[in-house]
PDB file of N, CA and C in Angstrom:
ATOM      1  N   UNK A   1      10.105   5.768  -0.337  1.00  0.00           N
ATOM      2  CA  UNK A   1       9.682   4.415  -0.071  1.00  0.00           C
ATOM      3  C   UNK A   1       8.204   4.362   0.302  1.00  0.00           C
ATOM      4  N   UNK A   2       7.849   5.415   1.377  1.00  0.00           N
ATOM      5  CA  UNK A   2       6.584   4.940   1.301  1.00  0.00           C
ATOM      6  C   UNK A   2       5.003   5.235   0.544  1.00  0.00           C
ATOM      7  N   UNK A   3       5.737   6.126  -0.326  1.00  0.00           N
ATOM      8  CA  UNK A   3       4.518   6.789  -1.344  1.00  0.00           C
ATOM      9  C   UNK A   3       4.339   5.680  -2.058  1.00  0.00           C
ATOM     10  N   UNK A   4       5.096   4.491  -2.121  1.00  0.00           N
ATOM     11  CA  UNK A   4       4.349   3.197  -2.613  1.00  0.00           C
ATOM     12  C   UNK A   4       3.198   2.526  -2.185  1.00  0.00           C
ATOM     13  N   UNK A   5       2.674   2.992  -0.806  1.00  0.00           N
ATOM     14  CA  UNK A   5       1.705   2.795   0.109  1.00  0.00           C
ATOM     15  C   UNK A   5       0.546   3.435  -0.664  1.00  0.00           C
ATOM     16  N   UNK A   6      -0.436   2.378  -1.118  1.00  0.00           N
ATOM     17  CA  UNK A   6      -1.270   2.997  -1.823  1.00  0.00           C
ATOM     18  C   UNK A   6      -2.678   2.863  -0.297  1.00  0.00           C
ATOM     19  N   UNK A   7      -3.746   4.127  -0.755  1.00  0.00           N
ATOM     20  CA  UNK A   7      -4.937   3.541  -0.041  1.00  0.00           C
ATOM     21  C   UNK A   7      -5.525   1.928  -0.241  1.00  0.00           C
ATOM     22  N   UNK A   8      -6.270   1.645   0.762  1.00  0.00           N
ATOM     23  CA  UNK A   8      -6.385   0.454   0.108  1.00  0.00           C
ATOM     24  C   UNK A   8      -8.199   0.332   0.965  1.00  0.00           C
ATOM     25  N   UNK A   9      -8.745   1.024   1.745  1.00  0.00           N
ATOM     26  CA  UNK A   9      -9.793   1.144   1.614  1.00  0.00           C
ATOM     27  C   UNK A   9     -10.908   1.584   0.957  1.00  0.00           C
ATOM     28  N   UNK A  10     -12.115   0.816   1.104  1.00  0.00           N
ATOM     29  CA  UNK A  10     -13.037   1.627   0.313  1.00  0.00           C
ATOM     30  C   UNK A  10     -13.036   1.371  -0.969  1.00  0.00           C
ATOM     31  N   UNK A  11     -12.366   0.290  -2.166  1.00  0.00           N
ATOM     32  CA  UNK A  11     -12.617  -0.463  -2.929  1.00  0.00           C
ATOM     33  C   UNK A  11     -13.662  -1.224  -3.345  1.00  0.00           C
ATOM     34  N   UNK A  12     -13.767  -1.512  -4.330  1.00  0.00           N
ATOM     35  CA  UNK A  12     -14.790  -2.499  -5.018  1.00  0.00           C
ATOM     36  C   UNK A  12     -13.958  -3.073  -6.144  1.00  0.00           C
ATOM     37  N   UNK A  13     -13.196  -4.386  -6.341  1.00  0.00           N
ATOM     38  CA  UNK A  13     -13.463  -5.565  -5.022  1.00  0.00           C
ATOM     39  C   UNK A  13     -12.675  -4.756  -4.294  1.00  0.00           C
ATOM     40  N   UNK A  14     -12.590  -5.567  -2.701  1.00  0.00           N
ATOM     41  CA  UNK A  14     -11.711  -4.958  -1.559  1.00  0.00           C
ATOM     42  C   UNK A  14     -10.168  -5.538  -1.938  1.00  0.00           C
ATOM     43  N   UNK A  15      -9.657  -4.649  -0.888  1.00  0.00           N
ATOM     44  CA  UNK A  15      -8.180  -4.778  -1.183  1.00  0.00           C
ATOM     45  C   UNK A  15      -8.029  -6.795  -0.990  1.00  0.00           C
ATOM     46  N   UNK A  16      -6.779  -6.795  -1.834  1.00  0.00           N
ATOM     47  CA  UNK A  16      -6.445  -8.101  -1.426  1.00  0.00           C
ATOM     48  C   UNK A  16      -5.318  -8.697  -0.697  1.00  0.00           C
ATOM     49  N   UNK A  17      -5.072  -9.628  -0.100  1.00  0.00           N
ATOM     50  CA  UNK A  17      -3.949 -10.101   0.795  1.00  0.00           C
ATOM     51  C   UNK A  17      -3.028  -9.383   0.477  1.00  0.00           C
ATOM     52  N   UNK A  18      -2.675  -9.835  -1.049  1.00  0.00           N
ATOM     53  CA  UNK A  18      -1.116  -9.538  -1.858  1.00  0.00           C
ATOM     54  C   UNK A  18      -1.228  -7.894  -1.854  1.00  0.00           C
ATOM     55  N   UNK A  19      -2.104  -6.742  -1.472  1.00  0.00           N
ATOM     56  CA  UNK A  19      -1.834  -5.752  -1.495  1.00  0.00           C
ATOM     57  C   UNK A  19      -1.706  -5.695   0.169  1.00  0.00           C
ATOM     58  N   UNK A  20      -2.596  -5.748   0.708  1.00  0.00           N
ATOM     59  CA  UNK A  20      -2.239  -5.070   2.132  1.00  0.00           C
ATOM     60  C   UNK A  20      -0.797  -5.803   2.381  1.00  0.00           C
ATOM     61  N   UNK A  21      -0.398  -7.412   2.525  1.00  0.00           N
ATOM     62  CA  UNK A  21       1.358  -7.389   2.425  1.00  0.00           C
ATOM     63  C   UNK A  21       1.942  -6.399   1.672  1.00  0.00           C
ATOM     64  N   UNK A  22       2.044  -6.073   0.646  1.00  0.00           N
ATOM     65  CA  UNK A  22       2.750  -5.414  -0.112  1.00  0.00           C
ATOM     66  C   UNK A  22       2.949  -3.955   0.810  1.00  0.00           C
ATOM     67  N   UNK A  23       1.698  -3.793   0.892  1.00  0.00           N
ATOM     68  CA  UNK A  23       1.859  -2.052   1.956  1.00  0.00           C
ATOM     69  C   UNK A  23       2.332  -2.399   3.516  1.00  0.00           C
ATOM     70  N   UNK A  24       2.576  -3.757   3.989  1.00  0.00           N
ATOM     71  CA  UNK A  24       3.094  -3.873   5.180  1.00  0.00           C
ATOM     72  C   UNK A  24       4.384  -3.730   4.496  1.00  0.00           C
ATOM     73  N   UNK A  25       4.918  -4.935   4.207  1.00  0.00           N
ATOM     74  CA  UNK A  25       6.218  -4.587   3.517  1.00  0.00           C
ATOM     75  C   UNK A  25       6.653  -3.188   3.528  1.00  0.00           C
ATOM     76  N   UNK A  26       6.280  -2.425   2.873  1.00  0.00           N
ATOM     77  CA  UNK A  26       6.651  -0.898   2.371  1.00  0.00           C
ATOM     78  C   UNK A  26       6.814  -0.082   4.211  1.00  0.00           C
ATOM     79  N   UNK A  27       5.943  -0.276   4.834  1.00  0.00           N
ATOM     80  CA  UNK A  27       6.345   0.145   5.768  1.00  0.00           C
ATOM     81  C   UNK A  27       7.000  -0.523   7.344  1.00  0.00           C
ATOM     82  N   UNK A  28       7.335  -1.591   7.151  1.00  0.00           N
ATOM     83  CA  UNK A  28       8.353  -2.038   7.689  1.00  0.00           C
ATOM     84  C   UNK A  28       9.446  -1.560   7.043  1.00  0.00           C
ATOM     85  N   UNK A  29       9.860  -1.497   5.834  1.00  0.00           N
ATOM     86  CA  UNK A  29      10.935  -1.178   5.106  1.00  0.00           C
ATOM     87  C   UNK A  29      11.313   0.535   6.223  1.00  0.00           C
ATOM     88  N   UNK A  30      10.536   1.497   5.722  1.00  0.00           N
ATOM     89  CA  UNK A  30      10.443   2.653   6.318  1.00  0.00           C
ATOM     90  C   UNK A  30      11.001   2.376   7.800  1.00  0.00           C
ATOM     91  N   UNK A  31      10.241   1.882   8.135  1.00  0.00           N
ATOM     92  CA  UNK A  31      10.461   2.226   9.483  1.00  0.00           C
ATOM     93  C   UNK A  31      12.092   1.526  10.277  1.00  0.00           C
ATOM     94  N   UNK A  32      12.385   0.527   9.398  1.00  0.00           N
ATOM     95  CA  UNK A  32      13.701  -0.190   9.883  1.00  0.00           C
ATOM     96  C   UNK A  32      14.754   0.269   9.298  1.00  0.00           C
ATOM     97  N   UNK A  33      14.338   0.737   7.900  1.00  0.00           N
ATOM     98  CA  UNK A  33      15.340   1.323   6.969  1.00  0.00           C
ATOM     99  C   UNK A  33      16.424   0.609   6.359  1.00  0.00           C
ATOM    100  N   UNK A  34      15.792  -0.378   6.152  1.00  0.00           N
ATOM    101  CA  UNK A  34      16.022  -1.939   5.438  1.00  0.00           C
ATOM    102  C   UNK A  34      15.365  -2.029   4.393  1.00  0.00           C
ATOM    103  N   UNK A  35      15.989  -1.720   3.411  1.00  0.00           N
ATOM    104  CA  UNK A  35      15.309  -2.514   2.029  1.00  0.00           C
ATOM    105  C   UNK A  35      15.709  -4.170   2.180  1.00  0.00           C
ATOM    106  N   UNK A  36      16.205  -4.714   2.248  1.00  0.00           N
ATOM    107  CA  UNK A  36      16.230  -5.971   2.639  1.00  0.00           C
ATOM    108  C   UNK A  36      17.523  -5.716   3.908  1.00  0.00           C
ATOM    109  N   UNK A  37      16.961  -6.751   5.100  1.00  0.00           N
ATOM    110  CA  UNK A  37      17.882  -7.082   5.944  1.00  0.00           C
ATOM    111  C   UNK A  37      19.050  -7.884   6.496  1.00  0.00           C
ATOM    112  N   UNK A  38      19.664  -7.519   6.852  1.00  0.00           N
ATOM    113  CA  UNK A  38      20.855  -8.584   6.805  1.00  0.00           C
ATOM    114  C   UNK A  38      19.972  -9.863   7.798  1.00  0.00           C
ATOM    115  N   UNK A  39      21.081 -11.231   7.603  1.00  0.00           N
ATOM    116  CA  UNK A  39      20.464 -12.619   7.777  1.00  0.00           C
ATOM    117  C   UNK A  39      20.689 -12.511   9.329  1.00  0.00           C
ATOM    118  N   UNK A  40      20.752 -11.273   9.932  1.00  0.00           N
ATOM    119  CA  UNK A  40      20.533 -11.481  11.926  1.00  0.00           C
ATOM    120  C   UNK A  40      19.194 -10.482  12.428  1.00  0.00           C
ATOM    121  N   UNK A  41      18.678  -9.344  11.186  1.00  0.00           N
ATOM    122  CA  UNK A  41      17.780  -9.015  11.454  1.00  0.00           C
ATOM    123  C   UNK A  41      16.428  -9.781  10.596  1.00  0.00           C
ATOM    124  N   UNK A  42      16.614 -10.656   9.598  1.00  0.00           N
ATOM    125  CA  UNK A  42      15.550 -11.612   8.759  1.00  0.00           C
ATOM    126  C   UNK A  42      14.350 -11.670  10.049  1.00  0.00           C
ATOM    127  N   UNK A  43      14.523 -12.752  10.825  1.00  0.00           N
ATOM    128  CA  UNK A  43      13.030 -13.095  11.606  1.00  0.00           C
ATOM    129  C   UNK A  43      12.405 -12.060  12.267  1.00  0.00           C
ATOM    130  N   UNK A  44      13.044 -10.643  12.384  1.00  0.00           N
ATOM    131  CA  UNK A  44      12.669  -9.661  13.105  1.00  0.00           C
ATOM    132  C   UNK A  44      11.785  -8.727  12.296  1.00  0.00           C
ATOM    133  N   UNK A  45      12.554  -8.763  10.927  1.00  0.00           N
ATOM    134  CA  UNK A  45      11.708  -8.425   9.599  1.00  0.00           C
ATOM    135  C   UNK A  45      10.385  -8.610   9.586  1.00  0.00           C
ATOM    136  N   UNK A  46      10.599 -10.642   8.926  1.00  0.00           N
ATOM    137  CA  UNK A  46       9.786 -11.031   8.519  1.00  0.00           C
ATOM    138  C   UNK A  46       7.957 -11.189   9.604  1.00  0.00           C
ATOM    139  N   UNK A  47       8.903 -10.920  11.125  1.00  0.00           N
ATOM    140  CA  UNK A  47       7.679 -11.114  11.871  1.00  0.00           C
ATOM    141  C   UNK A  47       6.991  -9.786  12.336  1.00  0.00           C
ATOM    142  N   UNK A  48       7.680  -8.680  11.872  1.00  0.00           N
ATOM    143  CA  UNK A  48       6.947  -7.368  11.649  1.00  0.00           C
ATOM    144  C   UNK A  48       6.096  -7.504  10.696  1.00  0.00           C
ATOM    145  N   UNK A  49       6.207  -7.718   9.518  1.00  0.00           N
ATOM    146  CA  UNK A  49       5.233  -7.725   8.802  1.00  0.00           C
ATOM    147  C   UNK A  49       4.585  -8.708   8.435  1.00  0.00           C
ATOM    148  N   UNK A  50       4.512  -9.461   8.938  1.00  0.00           N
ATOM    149  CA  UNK A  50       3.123 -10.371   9.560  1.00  0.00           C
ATOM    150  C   UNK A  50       2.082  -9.832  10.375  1.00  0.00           C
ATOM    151  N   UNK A  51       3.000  -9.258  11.426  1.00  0.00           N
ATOM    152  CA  UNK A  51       1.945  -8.339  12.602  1.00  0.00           C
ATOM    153  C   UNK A  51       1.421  -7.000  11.617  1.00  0.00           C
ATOM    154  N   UNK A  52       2.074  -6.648  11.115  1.00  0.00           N
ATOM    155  CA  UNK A  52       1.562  -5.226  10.342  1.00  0.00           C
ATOM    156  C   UNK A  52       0.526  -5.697   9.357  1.00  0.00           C
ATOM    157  N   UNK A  53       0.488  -6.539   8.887  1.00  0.00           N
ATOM    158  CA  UNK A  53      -0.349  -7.206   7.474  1.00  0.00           C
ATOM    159  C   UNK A  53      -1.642  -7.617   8.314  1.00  0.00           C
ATOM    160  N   UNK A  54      -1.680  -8.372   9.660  1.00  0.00           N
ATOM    161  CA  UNK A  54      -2.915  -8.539  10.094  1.00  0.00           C
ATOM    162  C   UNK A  54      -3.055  -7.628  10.979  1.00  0.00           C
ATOM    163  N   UNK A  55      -2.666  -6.070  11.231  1.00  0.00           N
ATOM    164  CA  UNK A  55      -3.053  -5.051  11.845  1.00  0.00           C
ATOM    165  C   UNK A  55      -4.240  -4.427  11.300  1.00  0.00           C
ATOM    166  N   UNK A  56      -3.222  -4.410   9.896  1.00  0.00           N
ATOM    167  CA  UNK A  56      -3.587  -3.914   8.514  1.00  0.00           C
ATOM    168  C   UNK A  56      -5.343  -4.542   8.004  1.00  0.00           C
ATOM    169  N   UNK A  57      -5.172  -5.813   7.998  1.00  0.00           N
ATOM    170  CA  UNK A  57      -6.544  -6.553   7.735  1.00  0.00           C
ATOM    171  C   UNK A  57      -7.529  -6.224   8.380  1.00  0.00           C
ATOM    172  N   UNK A  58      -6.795  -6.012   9.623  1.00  0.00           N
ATOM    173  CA  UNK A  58      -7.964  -5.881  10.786  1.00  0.00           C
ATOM    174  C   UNK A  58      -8.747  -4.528  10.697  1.00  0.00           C
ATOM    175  N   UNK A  59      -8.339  -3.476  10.428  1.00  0.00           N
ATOM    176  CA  UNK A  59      -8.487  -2.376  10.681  1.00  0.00           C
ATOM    177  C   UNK A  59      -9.006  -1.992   9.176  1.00  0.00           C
ATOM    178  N   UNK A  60      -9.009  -3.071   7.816  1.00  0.00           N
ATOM    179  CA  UNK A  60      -9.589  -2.559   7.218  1.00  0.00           C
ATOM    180  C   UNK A  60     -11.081  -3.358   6.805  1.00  0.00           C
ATOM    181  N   UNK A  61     -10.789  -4.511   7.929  1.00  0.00           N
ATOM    182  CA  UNK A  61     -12.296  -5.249   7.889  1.00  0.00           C
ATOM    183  C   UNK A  61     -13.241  -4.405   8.815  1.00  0.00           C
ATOM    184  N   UNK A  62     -12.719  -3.579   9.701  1.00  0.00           N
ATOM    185  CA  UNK A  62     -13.369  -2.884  10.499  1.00  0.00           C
ATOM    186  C   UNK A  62     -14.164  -1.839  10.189  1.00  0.00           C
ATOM    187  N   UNK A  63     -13.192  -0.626   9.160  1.00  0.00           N
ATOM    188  CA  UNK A  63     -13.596   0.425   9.193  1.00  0.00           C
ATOM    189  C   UNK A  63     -14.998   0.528   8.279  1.00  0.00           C
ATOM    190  N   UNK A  64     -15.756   1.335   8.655  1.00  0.00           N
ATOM    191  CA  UNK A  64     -17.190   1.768   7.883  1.00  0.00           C
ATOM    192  C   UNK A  64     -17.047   3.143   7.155  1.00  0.00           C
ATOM    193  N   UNK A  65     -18.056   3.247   6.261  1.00  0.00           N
ATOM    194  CA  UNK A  65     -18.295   4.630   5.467  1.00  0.00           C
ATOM    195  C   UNK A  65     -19.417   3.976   4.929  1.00  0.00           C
ATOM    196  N   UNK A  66     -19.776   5.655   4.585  1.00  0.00           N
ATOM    197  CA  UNK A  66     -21.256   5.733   3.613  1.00  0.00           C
ATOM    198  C   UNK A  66     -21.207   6.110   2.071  1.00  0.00           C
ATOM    199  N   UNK A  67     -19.636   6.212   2.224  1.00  0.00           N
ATOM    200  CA  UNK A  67     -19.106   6.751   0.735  1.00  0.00           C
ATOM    201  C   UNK A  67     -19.364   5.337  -0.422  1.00  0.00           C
ATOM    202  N   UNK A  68     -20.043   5.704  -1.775  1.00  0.00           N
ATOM    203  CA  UNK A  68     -19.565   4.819  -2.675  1.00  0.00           C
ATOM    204  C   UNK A  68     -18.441   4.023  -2.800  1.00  0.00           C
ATOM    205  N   UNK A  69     -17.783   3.017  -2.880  1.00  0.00           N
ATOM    206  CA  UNK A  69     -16.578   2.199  -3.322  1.00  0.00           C
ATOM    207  C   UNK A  69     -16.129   3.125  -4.734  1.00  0.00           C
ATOM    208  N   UNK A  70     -14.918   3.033  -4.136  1.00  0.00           N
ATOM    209  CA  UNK A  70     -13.935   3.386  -5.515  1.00  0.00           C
ATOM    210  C   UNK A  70     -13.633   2.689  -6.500  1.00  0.00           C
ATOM    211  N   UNK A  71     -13.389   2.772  -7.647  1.00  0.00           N
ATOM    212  CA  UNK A  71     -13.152   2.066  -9.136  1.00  0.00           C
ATOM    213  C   UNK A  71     -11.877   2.245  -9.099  1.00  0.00           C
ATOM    214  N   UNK A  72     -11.268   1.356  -9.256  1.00  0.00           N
ATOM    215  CA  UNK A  72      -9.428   0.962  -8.889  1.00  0.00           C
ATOM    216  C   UNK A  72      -9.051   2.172 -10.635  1.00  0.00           C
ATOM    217  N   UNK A  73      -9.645   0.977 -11.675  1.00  0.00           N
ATOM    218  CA  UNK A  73      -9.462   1.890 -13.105  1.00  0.00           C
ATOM    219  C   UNK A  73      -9.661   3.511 -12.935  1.00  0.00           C
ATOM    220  N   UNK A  74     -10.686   3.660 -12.439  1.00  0.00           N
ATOM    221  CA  UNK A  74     -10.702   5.429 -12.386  1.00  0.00           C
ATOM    222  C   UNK A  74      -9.831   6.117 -11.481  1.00  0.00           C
ATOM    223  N   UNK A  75      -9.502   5.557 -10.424  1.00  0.00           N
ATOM    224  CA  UNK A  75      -8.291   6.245  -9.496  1.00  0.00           C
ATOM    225  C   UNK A  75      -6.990   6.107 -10.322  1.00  0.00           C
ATOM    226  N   UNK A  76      -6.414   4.978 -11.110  1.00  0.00           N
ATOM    227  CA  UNK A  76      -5.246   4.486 -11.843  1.00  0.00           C
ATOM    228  C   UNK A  76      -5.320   5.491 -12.751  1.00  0.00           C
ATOM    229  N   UNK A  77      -6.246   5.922 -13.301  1.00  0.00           N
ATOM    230  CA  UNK A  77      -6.395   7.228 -14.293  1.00  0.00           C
ATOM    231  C   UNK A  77      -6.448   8.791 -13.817  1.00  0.00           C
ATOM    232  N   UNK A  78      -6.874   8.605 -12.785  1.00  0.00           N
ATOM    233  CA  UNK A  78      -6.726   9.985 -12.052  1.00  0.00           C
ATOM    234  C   UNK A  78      -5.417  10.334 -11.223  1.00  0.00           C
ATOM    235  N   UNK A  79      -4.607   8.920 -11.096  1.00  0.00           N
ATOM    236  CA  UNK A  79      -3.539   9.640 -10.598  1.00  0.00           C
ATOM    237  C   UNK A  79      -2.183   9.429 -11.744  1.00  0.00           C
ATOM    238  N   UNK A  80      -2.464   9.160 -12.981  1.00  0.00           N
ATOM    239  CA  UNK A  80      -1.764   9.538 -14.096  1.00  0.00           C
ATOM    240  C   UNK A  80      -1.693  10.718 -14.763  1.00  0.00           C
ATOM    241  N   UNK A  81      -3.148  11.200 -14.660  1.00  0.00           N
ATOM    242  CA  UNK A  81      -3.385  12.634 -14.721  1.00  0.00           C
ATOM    243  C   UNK A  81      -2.488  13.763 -13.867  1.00  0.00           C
ATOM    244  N   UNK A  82      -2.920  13.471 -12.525  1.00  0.00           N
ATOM    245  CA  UNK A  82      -1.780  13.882 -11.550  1.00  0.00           C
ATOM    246  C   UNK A  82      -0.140  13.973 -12.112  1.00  0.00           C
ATOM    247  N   UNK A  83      -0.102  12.972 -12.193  1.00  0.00           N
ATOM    248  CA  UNK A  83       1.545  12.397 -12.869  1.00  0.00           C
ATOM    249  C   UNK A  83       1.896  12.959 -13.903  1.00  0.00           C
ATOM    250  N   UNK A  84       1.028  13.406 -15.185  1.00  0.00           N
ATOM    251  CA  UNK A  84       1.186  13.580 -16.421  1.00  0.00           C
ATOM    252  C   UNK A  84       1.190  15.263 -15.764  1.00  0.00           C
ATOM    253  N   UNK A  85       0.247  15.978 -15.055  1.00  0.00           N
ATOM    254  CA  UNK A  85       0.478  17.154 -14.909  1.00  0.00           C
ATOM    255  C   UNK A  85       1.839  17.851 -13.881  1.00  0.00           C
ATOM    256  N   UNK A  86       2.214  16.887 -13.260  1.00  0.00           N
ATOM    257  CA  UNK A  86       3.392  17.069 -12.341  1.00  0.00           C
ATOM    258  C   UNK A  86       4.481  17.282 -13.202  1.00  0.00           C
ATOM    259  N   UNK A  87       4.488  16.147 -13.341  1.00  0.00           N
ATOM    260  CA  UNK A  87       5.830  15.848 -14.193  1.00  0.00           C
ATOM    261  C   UNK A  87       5.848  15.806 -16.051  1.00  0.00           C
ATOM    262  N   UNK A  88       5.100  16.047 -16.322  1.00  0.00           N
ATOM    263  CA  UNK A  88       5.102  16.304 -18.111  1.00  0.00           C
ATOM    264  C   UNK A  88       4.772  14.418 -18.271  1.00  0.00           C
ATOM    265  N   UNK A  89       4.512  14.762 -19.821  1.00  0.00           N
ATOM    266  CA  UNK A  89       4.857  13.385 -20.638  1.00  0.00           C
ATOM    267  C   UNK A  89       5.625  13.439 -21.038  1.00  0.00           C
ATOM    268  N   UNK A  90       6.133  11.972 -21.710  1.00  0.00           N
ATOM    269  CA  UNK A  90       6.836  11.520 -22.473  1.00  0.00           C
ATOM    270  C   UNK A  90       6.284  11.897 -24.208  1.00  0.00           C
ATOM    271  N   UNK A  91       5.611  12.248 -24.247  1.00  0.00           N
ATOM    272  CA  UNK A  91       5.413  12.538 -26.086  1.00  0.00           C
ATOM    273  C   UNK A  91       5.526  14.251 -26.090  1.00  0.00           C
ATOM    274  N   UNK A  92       5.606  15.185 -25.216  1.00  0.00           N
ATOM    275  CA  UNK A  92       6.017  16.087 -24.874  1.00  0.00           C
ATOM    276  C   UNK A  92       7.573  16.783 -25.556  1.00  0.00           C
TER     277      UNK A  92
END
């Protein structure tokens, strides 16, 4: 579940809402061990990851580096590479 948690700093553009939710999500999931929750834990859910999503914001409006921004396309390709050498291809 949570290797869906992608980095999300250090982009060019920066991450966006719909990703940092997405990576709150993923780790609320983890941590409750709820892929979806039943309708008595819902508001307990849903108000974790609210707090996690603007933890999340916060901490990535914050952080600094001197490093270049990353190219989303060149990481998406470098970790197919990864993928393609892990696990084989499909034309293989």
């Amino acid at each position: 579940m949570c290797r869906n948690i992608k980095t999300l700093h250090n982009f060019d553009p920066p991450a966006t809402d719909e990703e940092i939710q997405a990576a709150a999500l993923q780790f609320v999931r983890k941590l409750s061990g709820f892929n979806t929750p039943s309708k008595a834990n819902q508001a307990a859910f849903e108000e974790a990851i609210q707090e996690v999503t603007e933890a999340a914001r916060k901490l990535l409006g914050s952080l600094v580096t001197n490093a270049e921004p990353r190219n989303r396309e060149i990481e998406i390709e470098r970790a197919r590479a990864r993928n393609a050498k892990r696990f084989g291809t499909a034309d293989e």
